[in-house]
N, C-alpha and C. Protein backbone atom coordinates (compact mmCIF):
# COMPACT_ATOMS: atom_id res chain seq x y z
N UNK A 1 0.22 -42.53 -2.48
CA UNK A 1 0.97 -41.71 -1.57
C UNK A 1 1.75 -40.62 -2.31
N UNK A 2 2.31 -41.23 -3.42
CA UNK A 2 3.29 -40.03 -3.91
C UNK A 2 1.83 -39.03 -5.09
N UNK A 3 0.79 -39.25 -4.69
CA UNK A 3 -0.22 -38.44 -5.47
C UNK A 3 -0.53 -37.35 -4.43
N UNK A 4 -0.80 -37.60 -3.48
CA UNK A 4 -0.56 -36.45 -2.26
C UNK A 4 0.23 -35.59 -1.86
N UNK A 5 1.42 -36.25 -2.23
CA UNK A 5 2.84 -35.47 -2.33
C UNK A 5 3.00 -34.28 -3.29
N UNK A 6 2.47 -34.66 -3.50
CA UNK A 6 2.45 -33.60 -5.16
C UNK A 6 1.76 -33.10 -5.22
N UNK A 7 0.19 -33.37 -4.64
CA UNK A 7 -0.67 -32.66 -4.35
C UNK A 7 -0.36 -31.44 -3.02
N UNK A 8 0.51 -31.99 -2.11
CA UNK A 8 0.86 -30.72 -0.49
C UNK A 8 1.57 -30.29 -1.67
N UNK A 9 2.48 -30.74 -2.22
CA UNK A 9 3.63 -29.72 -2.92
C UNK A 9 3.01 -28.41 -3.72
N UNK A 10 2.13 -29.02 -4.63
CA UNK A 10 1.31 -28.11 -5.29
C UNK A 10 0.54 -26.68 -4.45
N UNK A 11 0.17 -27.00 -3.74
CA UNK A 11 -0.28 -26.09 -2.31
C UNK A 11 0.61 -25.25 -1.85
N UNK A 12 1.28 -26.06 -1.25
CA UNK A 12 2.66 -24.91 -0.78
C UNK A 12 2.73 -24.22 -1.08
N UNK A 13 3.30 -24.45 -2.86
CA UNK A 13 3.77 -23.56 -4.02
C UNK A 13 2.89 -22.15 -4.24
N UNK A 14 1.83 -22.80 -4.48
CA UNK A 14 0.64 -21.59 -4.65
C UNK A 14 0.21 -20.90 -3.23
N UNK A 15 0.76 -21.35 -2.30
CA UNK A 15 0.47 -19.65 -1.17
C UNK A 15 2.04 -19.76 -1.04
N UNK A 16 2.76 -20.08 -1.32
CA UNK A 16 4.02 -18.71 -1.26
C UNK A 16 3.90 -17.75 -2.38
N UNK A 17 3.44 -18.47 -3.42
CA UNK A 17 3.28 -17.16 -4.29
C UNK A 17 2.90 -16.03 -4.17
N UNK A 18 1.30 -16.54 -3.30
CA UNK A 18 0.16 -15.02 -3.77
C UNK A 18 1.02 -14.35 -3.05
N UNK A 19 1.74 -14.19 -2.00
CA UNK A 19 2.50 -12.50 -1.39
C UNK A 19 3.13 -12.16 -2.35
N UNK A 20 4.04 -13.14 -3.03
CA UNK A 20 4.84 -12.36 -4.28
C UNK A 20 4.09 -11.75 -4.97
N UNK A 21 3.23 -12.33 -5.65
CA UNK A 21 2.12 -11.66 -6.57
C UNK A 21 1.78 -10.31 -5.96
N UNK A 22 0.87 -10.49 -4.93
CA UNK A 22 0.61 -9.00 -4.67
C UNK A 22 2.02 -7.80 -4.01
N UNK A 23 3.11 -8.04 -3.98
CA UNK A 23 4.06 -7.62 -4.04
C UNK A 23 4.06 -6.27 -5.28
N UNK A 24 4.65 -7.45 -6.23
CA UNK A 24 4.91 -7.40 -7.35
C UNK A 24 4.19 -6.53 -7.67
N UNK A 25 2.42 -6.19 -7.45
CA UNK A 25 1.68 -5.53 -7.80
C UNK A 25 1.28 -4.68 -6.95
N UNK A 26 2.11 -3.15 -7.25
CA UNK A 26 1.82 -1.81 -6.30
C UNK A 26 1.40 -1.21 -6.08
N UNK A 27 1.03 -0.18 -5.06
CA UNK A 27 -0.27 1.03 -4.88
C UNK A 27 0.36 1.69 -5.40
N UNK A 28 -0.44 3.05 -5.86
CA UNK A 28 0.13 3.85 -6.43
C UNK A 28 -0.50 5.32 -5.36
N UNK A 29 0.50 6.04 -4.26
CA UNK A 29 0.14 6.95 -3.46
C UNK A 29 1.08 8.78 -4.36
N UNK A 30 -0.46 9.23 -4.53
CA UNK A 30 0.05 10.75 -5.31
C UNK A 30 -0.55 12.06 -4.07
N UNK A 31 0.58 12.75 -3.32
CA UNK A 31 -0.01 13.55 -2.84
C UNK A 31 0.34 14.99 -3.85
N UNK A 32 -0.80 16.18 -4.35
CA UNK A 32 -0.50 16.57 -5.03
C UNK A 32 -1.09 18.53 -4.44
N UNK A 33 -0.73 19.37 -5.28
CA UNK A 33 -1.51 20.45 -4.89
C UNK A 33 -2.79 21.17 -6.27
N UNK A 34 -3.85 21.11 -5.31
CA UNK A 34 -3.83 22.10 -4.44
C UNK A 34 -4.14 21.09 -3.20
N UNK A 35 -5.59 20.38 -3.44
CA UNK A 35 -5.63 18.72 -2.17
C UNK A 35 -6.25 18.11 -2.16
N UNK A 36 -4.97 17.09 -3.42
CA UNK A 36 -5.18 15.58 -3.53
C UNK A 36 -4.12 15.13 -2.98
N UNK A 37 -5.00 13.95 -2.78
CA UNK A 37 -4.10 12.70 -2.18
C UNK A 37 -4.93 11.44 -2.65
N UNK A 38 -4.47 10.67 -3.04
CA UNK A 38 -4.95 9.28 -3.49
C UNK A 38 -4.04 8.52 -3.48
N UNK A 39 -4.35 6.98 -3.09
CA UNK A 39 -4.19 5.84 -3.30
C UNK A 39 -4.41 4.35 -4.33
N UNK A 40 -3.97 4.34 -5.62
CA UNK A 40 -4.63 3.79 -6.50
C UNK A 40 -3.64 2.27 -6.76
N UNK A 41 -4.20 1.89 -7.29
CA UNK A 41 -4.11 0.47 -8.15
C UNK A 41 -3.13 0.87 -9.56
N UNK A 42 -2.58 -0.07 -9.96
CA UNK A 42 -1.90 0.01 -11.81
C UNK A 42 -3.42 0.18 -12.59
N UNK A 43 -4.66 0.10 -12.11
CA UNK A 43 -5.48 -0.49 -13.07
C UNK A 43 -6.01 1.63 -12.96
N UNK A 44 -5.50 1.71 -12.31
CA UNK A 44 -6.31 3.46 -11.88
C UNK A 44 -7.38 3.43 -10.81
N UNK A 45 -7.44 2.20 -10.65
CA UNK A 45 -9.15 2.07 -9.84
C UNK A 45 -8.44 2.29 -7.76
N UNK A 46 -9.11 3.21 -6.98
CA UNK A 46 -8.96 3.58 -5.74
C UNK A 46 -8.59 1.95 -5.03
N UNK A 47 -7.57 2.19 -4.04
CA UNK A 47 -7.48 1.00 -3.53
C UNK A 47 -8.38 0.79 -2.20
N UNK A 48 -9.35 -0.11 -2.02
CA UNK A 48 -10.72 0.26 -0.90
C UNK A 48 -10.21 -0.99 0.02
N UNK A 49 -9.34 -2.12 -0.64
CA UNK A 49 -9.34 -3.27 0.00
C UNK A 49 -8.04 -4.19 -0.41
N UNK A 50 -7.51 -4.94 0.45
CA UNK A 50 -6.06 -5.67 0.16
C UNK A 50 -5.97 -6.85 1.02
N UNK A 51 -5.36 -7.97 0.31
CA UNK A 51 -4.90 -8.92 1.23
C UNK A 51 -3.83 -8.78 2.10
N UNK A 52 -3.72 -9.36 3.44
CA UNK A 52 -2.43 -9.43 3.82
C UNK A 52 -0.97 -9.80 3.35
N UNK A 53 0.13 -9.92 3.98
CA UNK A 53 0.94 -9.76 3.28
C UNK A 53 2.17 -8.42 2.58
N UNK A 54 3.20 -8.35 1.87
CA UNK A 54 4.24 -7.46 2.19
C UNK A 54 3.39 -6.84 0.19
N UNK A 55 3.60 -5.40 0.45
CA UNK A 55 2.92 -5.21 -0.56
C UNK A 55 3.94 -3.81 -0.87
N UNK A 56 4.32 -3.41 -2.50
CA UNK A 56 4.96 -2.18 -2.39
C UNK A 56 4.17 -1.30 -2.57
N UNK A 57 4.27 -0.16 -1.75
CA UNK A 57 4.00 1.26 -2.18
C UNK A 57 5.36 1.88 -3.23
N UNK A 58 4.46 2.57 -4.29
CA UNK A 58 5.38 3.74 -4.96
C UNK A 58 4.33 4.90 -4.64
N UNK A 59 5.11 5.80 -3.94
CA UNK A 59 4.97 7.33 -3.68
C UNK A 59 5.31 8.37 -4.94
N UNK A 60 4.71 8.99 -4.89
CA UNK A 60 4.72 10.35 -5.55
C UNK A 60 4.53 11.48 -4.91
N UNK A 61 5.21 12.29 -4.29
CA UNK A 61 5.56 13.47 -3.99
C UNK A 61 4.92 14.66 -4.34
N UNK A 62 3.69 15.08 -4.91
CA UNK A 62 4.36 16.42 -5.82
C UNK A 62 4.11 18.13 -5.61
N UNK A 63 4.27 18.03 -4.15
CA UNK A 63 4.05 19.34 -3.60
C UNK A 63 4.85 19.47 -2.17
N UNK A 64 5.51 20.54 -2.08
CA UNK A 64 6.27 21.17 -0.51
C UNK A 64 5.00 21.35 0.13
N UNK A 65 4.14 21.35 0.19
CA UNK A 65 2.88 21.80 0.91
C UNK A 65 2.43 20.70 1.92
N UNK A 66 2.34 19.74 1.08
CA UNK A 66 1.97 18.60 1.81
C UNK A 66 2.60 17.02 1.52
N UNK A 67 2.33 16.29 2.49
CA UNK A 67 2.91 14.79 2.44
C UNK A 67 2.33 14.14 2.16
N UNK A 68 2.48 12.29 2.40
CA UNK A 68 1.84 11.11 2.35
C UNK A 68 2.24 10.62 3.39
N UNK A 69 1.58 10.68 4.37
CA UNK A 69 1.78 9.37 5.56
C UNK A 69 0.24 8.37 5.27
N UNK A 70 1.17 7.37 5.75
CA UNK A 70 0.64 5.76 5.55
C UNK A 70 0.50 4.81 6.87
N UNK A 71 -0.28 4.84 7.80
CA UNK A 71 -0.41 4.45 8.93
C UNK A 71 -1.51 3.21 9.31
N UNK A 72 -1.36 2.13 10.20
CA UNK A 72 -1.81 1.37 10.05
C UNK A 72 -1.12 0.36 11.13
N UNK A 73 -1.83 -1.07 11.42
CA UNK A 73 -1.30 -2.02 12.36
C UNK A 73 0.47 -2.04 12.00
N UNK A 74 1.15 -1.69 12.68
CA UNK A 74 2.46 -1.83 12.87
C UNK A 74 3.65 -0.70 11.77
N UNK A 75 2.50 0.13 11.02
CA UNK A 75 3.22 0.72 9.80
C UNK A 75 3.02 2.00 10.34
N UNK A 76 3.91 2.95 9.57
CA UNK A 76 3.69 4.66 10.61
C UNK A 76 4.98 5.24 9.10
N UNK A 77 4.62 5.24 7.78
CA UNK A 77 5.37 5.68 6.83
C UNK A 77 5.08 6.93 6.24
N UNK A 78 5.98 7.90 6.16
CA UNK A 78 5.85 9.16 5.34
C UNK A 78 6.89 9.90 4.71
N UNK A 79 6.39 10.84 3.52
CA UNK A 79 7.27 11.74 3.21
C UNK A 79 6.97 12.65 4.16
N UNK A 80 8.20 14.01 4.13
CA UNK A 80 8.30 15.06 4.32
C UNK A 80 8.02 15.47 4.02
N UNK A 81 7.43 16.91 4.57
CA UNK A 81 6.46 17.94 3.93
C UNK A 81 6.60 18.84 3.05
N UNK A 82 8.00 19.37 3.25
CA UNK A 82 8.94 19.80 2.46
C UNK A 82 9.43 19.07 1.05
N UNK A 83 9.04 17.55 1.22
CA UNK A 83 10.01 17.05 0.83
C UNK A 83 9.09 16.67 -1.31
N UNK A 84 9.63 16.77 -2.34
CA UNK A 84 8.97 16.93 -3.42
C UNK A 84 9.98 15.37 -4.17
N UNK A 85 9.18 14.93 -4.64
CA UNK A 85 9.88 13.03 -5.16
C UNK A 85 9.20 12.17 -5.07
N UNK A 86 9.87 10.84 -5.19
CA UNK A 86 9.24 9.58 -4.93
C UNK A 86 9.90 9.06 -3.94
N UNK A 87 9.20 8.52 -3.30
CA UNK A 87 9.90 7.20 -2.57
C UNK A 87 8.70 5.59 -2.43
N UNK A 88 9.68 5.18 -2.55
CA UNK A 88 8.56 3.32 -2.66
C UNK A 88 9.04 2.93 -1.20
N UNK A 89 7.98 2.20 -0.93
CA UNK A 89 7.82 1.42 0.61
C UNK A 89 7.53 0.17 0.46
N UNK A 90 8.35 -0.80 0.86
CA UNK A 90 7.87 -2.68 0.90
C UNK A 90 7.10 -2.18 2.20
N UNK A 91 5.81 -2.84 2.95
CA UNK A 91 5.07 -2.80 3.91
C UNK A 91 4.72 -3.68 3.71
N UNK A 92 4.45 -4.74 4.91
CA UNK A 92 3.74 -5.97 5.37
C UNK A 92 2.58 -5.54 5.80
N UNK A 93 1.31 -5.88 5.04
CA UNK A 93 0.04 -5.34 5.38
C UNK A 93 -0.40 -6.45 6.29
N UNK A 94 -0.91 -6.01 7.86
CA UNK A 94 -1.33 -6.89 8.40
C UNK A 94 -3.20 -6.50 8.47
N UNK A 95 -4.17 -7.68 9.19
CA UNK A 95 -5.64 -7.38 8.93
C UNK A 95 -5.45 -6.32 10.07
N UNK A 96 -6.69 -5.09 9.63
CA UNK A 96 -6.93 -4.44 9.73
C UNK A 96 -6.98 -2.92 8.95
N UNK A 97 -7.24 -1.31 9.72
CA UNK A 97 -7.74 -0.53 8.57
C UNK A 97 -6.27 0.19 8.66
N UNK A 98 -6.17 0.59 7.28
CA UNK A 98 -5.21 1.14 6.63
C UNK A 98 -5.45 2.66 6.54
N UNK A 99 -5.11 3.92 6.98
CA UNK A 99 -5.13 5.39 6.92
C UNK A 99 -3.97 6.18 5.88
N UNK A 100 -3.98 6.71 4.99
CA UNK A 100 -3.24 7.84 4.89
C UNK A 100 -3.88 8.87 4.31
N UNK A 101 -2.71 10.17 4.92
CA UNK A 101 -3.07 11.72 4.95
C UNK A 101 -2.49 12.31 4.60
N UNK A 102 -2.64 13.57 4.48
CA UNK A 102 -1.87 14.66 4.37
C UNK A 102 -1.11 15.29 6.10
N UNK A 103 -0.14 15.25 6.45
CA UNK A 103 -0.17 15.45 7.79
C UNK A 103 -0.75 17.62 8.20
N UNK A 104 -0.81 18.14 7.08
CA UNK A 104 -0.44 19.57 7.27
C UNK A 104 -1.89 19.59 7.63
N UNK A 105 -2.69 18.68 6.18
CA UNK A 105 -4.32 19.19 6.02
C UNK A 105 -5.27 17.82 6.72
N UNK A 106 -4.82 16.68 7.43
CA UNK A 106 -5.68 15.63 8.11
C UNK A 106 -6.80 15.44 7.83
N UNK A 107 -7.80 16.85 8.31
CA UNK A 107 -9.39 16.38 8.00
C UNK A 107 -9.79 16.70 6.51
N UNK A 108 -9.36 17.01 5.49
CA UNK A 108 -9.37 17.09 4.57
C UNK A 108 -8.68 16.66 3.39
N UNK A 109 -7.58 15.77 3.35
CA UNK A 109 -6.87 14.96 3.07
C UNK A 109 -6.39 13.74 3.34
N UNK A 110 -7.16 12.69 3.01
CA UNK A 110 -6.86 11.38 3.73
C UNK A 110 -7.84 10.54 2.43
N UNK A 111 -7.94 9.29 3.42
CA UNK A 111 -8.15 8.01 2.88
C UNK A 111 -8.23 6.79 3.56
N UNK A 112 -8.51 6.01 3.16
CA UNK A 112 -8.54 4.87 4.08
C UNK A 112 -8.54 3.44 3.45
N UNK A 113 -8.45 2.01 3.82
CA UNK A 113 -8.58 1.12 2.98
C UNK A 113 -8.16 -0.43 4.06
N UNK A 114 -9.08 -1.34 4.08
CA UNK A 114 -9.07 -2.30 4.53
C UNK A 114 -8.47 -3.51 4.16
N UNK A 115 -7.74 -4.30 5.51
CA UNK A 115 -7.01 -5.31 4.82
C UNK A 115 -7.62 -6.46 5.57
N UNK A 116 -8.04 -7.72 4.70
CA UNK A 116 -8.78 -8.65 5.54
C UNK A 116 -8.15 -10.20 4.49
């Protein structure tokens, strides 16, 4: 009995983690000029896919021209267009598809990325 115990305990432990984990480990969103916009990984590699769960964005800013909005089941996040900086976002990624754009340039600035 107390081998089971320790065994649920063990369990527990390891899915409260993985959100921390992927927490911990952030996208990296660069809107830039003349028109880029990307969404990447620490590793550099495009982010195409994510587990659920609360995940940070760090933003990068680096043009008055254009933004980063980040839209998605229950999320609706952006810089200003005007606006030139960083800002980081905690977001709870729920399943489903993930969008961001440029709001000025839309069909030509965007992205996309699935959470399952």
């Amino acid at each position: 009995m107390a081998g089971r115990s320790l065994i649920l305990s063990l369990v527990l432990a390891a899915a409260l983690a993985v959100p921390a984990v992927a927490a911990a480990r952030p996208f990296y969103g660069t809107v830039a000029a003349p028109s880029t916009i990307t969404l990447k990984k620490a590793s550099g590699a495009k982010v195409t896919h994510a587990s659920p769960g609360s995940r940070k964005f760090v933003i990068s800013d680096q043009s008055s021209f254009h933004n980063f909005h980040l839209l998605g089941p229950g999320v609706g996040k952006k810089t200003g267009i005007d606006f030139v900086g960083s800002r980081t976002w905690t977001v709870r990624l729920s399943v489903g598809t993930y969008k961001f754009r440029c709001d000025a340039h839309p069909k030509r600035m965007r992205g996309s990325f699935t959470v399952s």
